[in-house]
N, C-alpha and C. Protein backbone atom coordinates (compact mmCIF):
# COMPACT_ATOMS: atom_id res chain seq x y z
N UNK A 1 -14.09 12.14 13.75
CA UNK A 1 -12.70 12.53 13.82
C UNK A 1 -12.54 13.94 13.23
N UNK A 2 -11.73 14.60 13.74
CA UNK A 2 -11.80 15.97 13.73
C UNK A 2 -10.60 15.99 12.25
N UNK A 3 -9.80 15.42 11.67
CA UNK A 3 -9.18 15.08 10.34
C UNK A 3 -10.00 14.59 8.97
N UNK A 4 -10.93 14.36 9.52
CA UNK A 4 -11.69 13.74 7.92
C UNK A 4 -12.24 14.64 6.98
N UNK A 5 -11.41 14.68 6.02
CA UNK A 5 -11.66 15.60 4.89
C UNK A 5 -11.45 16.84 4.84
N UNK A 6 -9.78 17.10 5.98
CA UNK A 6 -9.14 18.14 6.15
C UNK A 6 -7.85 18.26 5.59
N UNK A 7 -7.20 16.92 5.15
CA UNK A 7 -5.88 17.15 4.81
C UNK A 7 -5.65 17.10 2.84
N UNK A 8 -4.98 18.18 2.77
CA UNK A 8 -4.63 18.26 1.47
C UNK A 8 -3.41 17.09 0.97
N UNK A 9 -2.95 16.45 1.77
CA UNK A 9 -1.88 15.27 1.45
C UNK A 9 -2.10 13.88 2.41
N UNK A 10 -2.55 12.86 2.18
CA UNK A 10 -2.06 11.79 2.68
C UNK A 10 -1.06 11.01 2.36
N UNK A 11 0.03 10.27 3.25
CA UNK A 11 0.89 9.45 2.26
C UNK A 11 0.49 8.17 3.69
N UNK A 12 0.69 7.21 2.48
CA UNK A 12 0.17 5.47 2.84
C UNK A 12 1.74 4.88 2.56
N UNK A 13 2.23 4.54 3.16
CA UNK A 13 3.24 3.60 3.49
C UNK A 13 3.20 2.57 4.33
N UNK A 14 2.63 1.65 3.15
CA UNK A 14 1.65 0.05 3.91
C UNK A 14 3.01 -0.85 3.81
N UNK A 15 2.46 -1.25 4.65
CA UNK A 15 3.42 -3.02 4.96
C UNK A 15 3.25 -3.57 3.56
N UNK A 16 4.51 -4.20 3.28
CA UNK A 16 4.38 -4.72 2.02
C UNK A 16 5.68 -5.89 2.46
N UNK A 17 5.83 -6.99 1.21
CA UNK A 17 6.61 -8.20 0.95
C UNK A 17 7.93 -8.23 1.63
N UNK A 18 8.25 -6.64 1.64
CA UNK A 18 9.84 -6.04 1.48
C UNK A 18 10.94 -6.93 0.59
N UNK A 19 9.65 -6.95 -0.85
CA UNK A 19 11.05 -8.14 -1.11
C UNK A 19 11.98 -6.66 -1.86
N UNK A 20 11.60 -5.73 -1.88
CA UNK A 20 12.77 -4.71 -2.57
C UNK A 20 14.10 -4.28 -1.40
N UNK A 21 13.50 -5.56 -0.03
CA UNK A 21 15.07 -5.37 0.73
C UNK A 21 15.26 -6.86 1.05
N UNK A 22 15.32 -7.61 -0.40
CA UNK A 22 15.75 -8.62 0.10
C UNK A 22 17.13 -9.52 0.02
N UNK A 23 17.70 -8.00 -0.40
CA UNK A 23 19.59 -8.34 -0.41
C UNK A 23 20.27 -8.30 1.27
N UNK A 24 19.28 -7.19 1.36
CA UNK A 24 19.79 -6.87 3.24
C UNK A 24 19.30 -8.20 4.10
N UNK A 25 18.21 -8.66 3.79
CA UNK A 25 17.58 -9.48 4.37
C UNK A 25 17.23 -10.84 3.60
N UNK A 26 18.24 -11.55 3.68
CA UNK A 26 17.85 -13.26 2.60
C UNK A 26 17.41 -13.63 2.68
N UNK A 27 17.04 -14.12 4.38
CA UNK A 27 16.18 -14.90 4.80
C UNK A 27 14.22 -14.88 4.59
N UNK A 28 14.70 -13.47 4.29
CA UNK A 28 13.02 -13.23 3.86
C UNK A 28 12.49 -13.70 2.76
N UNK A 29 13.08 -14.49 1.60
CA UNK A 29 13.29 -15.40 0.67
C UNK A 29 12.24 -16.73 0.62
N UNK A 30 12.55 -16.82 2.39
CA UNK A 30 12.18 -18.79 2.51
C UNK A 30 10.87 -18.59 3.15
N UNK A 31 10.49 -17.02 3.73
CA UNK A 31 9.54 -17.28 3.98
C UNK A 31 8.21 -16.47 3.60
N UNK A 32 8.51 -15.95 2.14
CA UNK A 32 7.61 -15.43 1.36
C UNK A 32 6.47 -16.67 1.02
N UNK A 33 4.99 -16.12 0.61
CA UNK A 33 4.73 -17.58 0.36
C UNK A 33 3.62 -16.38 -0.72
N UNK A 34 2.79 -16.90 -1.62
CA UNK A 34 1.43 -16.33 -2.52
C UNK A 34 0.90 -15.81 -0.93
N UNK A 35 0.14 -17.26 0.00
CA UNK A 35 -0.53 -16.67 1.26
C UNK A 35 -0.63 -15.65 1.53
N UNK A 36 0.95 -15.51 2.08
CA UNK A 36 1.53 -13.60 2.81
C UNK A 36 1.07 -12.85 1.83
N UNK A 37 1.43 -12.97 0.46
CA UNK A 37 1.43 -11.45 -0.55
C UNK A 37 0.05 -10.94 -0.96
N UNK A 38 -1.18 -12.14 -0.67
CA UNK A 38 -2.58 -12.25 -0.88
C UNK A 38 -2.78 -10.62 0.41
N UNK A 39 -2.11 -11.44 1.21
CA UNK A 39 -2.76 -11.13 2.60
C UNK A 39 -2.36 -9.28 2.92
N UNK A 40 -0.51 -9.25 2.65
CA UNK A 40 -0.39 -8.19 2.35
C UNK A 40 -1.02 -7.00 1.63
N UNK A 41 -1.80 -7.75 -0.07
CA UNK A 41 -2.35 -7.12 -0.32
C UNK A 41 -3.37 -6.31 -0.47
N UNK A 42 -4.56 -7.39 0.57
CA UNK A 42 -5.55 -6.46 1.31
C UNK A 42 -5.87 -5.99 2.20
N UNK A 43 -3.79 -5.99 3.40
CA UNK A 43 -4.12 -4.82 4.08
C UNK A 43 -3.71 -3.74 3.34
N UNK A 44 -2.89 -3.72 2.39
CA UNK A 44 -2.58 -2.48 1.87
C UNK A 44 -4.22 -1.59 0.96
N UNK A 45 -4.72 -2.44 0.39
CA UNK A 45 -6.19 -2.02 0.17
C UNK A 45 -6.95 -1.29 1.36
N UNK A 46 -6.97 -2.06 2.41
CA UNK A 46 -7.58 -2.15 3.68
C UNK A 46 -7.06 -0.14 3.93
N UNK A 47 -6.02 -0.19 4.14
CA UNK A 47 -4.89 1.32 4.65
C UNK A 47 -5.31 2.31 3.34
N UNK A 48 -5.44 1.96 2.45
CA UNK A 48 -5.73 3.23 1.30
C UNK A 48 -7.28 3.32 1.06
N UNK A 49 -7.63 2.82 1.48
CA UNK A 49 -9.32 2.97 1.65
C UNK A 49 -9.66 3.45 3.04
N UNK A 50 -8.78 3.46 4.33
CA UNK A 50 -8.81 4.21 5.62
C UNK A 50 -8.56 5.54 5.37
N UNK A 51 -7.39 5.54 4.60
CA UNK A 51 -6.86 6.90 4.75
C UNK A 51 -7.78 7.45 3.56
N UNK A 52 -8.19 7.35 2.72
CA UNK A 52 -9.30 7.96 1.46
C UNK A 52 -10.17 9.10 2.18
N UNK A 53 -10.71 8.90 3.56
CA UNK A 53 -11.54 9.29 4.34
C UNK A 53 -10.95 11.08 4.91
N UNK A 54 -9.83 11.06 4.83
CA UNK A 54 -9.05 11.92 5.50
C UNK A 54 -8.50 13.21 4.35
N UNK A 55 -8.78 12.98 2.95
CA UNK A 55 -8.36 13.89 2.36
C UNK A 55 -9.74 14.83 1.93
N UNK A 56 -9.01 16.10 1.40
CA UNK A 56 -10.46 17.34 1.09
C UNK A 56 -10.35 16.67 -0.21
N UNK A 57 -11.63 17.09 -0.75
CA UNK A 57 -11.93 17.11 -2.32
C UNK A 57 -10.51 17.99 -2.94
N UNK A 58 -10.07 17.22 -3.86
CA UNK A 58 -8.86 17.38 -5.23
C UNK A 58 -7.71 16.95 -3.95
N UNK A 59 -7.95 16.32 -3.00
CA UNK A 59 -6.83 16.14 -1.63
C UNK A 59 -5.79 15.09 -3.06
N UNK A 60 -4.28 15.03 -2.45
CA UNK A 60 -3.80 13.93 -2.74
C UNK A 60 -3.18 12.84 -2.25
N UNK A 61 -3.07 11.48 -2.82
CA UNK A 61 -2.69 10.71 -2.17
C UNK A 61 -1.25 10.06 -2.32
N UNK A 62 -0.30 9.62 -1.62
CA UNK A 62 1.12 8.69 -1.83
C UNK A 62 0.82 7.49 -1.50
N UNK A 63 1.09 6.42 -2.44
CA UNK A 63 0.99 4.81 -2.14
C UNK A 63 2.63 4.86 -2.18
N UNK A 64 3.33 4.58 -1.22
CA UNK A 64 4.51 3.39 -1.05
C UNK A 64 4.84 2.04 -0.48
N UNK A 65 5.35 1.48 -1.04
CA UNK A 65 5.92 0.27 -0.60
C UNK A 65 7.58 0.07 -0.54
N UNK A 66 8.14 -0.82 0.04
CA UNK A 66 9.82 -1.34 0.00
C UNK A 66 9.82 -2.25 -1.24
N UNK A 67 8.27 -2.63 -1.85
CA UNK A 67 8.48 -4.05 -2.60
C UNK A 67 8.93 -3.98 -4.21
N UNK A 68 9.09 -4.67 -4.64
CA UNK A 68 9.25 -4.72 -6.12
C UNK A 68 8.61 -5.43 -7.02
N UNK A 69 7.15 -6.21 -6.31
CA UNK A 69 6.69 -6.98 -7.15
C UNK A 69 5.40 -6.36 -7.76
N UNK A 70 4.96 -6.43 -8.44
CA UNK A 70 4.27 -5.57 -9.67
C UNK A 70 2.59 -6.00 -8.79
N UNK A 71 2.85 -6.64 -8.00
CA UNK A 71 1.02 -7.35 -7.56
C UNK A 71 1.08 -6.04 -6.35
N UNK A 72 1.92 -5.68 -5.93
CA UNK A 72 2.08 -4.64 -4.79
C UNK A 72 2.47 -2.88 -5.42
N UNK A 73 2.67 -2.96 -6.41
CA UNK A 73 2.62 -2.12 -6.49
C UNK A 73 2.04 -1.30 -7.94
N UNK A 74 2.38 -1.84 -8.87
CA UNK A 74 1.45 -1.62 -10.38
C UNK A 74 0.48 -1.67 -10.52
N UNK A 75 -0.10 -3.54 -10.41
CA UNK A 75 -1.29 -3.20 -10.22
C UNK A 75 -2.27 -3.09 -9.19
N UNK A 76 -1.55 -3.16 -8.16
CA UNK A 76 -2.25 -2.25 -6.76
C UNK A 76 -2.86 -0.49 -6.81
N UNK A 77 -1.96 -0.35 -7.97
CA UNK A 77 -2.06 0.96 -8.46
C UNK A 77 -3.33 1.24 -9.11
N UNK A 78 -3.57 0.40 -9.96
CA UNK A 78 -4.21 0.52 -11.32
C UNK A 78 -5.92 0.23 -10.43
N UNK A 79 -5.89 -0.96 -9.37
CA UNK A 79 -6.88 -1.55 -8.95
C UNK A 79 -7.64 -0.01 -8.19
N UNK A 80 -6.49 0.82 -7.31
CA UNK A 80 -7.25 1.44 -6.47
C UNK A 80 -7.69 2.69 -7.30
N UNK A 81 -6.60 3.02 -8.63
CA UNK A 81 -7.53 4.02 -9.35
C UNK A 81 -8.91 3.64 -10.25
N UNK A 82 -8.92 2.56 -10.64
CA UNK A 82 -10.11 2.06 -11.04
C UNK A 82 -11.48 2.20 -10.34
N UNK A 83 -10.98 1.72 -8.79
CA UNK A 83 -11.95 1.65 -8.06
C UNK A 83 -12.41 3.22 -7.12
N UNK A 84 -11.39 4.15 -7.39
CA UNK A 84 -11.66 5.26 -7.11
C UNK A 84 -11.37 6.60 -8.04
């Protein structure tokens, strides 16, 4: 790919719980489960380890999510700087 290890910015805005829109949306409530948020969470791993590929050396990166729960986003945080 003619992008890999050309861009000085990636931003990752992975699918996440959306429970930080879950005033707009209630129903998304009944059908949260651990399952989904497992699952969510290693595509969001999955997407910041794709895009890793695409930045230059000192490149930087944006993790966002809609969510508010600390497994999606704190220490999702903590996991991918550890591991990178």
């Amino acid at each position: 790919n003619k992008l890999t290890g050309r861009m000085d910015w990636v931003v990752c805005d992975v699918p996440c719980s959306m429970s930080g829109s879950i005033r707009r949306n209630p129903n998304m409530k009944w059908i949260f489960s651990d399952e989904l948020l497992f699952k969510w969470i290693a595509q969001q791993r999955d997407i910041f380890e794709d895009a890793l590929k695409f930045l230059k050396p000192k490149g930087k990166i944006v993790y966002s999510t809609c969510s508010i729960l600390d497994e999606e986003n704190v220490r999702q945080v903590k996991y991918l700087c550890h591991k990178h």
